[in-house]
PDB file of N, CA and C in Angstrom:
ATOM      1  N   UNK A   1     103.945  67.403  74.695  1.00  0.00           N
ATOM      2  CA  UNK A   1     102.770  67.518  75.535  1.00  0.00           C
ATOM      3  C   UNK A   1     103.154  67.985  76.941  1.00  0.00           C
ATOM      4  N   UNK A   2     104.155  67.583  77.428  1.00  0.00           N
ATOM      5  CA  UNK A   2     104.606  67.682  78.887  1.00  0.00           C
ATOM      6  C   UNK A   2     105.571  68.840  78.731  1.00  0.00           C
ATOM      7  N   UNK A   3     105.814  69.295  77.795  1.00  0.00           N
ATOM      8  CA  UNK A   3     106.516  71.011  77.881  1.00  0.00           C
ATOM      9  C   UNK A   3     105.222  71.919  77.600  1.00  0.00           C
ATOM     10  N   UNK A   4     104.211  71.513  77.015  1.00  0.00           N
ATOM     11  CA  UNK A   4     102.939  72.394  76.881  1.00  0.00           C
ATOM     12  C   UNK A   4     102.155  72.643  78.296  1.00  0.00           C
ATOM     13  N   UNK A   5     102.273  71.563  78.764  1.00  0.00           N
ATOM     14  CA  UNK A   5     101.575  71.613  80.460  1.00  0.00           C
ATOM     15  C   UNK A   5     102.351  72.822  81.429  1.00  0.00           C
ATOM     16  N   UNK A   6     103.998  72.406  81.369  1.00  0.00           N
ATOM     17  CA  UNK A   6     104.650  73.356  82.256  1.00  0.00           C
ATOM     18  C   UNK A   6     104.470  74.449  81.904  1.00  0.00           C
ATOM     19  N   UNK A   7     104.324  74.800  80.142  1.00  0.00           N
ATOM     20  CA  UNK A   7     103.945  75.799  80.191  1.00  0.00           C
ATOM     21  C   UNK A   7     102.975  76.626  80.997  1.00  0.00           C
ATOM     22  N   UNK A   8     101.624  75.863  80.485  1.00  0.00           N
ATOM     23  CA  UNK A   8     100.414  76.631  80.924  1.00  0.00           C
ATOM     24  C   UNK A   8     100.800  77.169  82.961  1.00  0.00           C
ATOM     25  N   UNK A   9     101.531  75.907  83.391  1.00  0.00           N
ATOM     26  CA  UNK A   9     101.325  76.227  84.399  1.00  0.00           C
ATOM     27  C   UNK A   9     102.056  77.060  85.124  1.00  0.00           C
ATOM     28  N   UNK A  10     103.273  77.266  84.366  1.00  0.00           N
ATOM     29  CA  UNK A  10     104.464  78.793  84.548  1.00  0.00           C
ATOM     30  C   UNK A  10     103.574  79.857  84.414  1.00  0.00           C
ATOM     31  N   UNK A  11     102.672  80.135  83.466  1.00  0.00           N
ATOM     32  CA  UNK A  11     101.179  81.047  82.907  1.00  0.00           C
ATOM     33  C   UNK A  11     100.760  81.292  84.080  1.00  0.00           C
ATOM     34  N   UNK A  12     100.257  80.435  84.548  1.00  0.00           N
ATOM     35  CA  UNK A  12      99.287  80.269  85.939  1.00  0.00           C
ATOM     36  C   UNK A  12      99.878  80.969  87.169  1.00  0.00           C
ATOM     37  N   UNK A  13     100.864  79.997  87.199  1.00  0.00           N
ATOM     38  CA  UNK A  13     102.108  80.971  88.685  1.00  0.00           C
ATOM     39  C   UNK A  13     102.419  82.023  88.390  1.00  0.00           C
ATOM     40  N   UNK A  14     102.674  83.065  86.980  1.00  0.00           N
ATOM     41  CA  UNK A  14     102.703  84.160  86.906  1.00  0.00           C
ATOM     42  C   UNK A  14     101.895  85.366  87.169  1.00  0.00           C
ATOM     43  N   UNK A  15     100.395  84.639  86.421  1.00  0.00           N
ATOM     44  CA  UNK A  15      99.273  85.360  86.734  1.00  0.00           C
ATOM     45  C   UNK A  15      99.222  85.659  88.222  1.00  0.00           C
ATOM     46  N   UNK A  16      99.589  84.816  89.136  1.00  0.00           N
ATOM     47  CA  UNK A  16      98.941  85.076  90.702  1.00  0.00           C
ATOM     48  C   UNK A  16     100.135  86.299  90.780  1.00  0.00           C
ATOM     49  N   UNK A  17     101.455  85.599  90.832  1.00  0.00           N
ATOM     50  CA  UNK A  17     102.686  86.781  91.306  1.00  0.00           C
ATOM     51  C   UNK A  17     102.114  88.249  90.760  1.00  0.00           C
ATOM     52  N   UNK A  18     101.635  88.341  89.238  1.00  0.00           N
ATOM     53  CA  UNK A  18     101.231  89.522  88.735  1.00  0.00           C
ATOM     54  C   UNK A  18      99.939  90.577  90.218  1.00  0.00           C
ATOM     55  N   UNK A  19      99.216  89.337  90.600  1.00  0.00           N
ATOM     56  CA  UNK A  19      98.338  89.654  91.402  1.00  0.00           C
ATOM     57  C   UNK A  19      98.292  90.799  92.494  1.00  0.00           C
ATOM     58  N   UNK A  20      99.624  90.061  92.807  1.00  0.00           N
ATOM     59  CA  UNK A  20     100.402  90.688  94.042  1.00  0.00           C
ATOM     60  C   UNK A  20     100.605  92.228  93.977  1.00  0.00           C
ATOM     61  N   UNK A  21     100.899  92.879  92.715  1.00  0.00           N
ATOM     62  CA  UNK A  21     101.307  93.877  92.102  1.00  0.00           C
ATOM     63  C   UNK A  21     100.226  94.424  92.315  1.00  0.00           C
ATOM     64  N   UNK A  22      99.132  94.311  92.403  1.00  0.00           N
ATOM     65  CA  UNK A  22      97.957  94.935  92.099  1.00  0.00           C
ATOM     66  C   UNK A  22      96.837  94.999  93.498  1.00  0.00           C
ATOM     67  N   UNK A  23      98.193  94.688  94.495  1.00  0.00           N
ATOM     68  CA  UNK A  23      96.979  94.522  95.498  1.00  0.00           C
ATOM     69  C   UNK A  23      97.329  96.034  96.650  1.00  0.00           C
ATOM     70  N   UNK A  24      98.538  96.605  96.283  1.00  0.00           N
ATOM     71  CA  UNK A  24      99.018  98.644  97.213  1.00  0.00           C
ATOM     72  C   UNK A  24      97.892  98.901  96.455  1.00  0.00           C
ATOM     73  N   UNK A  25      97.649  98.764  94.988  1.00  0.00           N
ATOM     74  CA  UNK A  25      96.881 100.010  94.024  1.00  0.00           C
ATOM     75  C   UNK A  25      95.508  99.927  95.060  1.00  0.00           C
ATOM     76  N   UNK A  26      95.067  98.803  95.055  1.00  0.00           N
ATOM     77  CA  UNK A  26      93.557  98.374  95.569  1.00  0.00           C
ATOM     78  C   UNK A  26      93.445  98.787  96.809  1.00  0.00           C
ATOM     79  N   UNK A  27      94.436  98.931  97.859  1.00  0.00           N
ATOM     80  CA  UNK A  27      94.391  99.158  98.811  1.00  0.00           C
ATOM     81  C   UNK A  27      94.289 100.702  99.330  1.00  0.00           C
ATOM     82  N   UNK A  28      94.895 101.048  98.415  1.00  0.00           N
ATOM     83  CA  UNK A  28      94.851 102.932  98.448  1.00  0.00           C
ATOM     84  C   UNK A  28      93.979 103.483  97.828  1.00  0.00           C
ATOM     85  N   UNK A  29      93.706 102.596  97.037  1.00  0.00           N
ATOM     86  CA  UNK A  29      92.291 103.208  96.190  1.00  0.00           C
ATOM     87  C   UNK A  29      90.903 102.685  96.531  1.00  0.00           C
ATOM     88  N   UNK A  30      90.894 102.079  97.644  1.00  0.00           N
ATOM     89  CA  UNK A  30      89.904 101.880  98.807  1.00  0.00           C
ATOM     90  C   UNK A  30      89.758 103.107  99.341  1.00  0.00           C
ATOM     91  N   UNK A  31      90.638 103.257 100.471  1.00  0.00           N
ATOM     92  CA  UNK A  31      91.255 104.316 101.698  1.00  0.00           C
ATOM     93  C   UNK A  31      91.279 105.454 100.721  1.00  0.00           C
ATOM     94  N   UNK A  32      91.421 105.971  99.635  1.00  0.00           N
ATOM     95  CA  UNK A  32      91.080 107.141  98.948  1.00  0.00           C
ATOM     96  C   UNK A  32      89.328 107.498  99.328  1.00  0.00           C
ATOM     97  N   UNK A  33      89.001 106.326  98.666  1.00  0.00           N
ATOM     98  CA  UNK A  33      87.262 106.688  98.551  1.00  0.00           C
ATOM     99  C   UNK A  33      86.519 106.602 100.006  1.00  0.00           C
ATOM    100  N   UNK A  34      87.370 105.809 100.821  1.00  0.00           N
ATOM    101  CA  UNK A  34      86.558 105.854 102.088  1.00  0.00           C
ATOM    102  C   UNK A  34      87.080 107.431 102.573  1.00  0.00           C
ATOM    103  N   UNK A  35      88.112 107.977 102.612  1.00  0.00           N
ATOM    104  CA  UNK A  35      88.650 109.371 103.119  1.00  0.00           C
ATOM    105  C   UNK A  35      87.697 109.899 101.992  1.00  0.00           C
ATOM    106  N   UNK A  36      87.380 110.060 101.233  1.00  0.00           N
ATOM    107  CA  UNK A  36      86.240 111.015  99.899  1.00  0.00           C
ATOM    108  C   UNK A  36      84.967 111.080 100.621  1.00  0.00           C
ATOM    109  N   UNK A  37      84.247 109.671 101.240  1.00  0.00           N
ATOM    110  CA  UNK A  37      83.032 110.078 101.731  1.00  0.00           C
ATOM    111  C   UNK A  37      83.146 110.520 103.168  1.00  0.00           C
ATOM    112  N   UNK A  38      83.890 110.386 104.023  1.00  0.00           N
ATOM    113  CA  UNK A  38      83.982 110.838 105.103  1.00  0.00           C
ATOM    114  C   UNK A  38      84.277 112.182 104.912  1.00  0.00           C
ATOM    115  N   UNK A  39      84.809 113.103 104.355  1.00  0.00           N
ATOM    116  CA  UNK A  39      85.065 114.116 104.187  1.00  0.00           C
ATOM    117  C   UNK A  39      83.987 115.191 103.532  1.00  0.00           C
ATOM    118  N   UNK A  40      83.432 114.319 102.830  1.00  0.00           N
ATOM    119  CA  UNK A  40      81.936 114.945 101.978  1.00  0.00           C
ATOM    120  C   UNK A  40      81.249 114.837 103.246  1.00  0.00           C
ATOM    121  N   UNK A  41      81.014 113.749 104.157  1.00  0.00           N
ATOM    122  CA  UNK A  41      79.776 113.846 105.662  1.00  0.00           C
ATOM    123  C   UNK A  41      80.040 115.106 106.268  1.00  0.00           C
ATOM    124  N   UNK A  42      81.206 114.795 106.062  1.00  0.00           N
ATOM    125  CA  UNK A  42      82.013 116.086 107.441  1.00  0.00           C
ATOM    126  C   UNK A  42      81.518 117.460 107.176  1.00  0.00           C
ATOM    127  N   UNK A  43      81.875 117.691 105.589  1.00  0.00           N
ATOM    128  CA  UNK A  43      81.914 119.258 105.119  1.00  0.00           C
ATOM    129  C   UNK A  43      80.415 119.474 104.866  1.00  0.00           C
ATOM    130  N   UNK A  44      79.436 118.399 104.614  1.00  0.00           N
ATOM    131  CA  UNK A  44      77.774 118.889 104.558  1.00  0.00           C
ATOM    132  C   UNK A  44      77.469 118.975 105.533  1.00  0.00           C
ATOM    133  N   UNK A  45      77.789 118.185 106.642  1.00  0.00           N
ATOM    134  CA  UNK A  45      77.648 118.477 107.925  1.00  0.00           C
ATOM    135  C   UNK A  45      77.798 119.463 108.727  1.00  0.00           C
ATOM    136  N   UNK A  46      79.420 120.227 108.487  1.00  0.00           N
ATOM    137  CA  UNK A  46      79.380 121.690 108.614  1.00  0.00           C
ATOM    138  C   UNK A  46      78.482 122.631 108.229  1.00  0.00           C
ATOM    139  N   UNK A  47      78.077 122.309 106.948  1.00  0.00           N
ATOM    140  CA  UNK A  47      76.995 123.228 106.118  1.00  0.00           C
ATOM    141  C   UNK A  47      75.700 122.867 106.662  1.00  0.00           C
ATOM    142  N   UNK A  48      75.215 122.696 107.526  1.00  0.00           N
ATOM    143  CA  UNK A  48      74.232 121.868 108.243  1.00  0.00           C
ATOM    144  C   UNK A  48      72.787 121.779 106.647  1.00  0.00           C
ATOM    145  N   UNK A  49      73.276 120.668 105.924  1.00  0.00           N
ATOM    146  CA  UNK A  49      72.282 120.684 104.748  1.00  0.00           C
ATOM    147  C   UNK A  49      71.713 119.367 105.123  1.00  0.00           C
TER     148      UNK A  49
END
Protein backbone atom coordinates (compact mmCIF):
# COMPACT_ATOMS: atom_id res chain seq x y z
CA UNK A 1 0.00 0.00 0.00
CA UNK A 2 2.75 2.47 1.00
CA UNK A 3 4.89 1.68 -2.24
CA UNK A 4 1.52 2.31 -4.24
CA UNK A 5 1.16 5.85 -2.62
CA UNK A 6 4.91 6.85 -3.43
CA UNK A 7 4.12 5.78 -6.42
CA UNK A 8 1.21 7.84 -7.40
CA UNK A 9 3.02 10.60 -5.92
CA UNK A 10 6.50 10.27 -7.97
CA UNK A 11 3.39 10.42 -10.95
CA UNK A 12 2.37 13.64 -9.55
CA UNK A 13 5.96 15.35 -9.12
CA UNK A 14 6.62 14.27 -12.60
CA UNK A 15 3.60 15.56 -14.17
CA UNK A 16 4.42 19.22 -12.81
CA UNK A 17 8.43 18.90 -13.84
CA UNK A 18 6.85 17.69 -17.35
CA UNK A 19 4.97 21.14 -17.03
CA UNK A 20 7.89 23.08 -17.03
CA UNK A 21 8.78 21.75 -20.52
CA UNK A 22 5.86 23.13 -21.90
CA UNK A 23 5.88 26.47 -20.64
CA UNK A 24 9.11 28.30 -23.85
CA UNK A 25 6.44 26.44 -26.30
CA UNK A 26 3.47 28.60 -24.67
CA UNK A 27 5.37 31.45 -24.40
CA UNK A 28 6.44 31.84 -28.04
CA UNK A 29 3.43 30.72 -29.23
CA UNK A 30 1.72 33.61 -27.48
CA UNK A 31 4.32 36.35 -28.83
CA UNK A 32 3.90 34.57 -32.32
CA UNK A 33 0.12 35.40 -32.43
CA UNK A 34 0.36 38.66 -30.70
CA UNK A 35 3.31 39.71 -33.52
CA UNK A 36 0.43 37.99 -36.27
CA UNK A 37 -2.21 40.53 -35.21
CA UNK A 38 -0.16 43.45 -34.87
CA UNK A 39 1.22 43.02 -38.13
CA UNK A 40 -2.20 42.26 -39.89
CA UNK A 41 -3.33 46.10 -38.03
CA UNK A 42 -0.27 47.48 -39.41
CA UNK A 43 -0.43 46.14 -43.11
CA UNK A 44 -4.53 46.95 -43.37
CA UNK A 45 -3.73 49.96 -42.03
CA UNK A 46 -1.27 50.75 -44.70
CA UNK A 47 -3.94 49.65 -47.14
CA UNK A 48 -6.15 52.21 -45.55
CA UNK A 49 -9.25 49.41 -45.63
Amino acid sequence: MMDKSEKISNEKSLAGINGVFYLPQVTVSFQTIVNMVVFMLVFLGQMKL
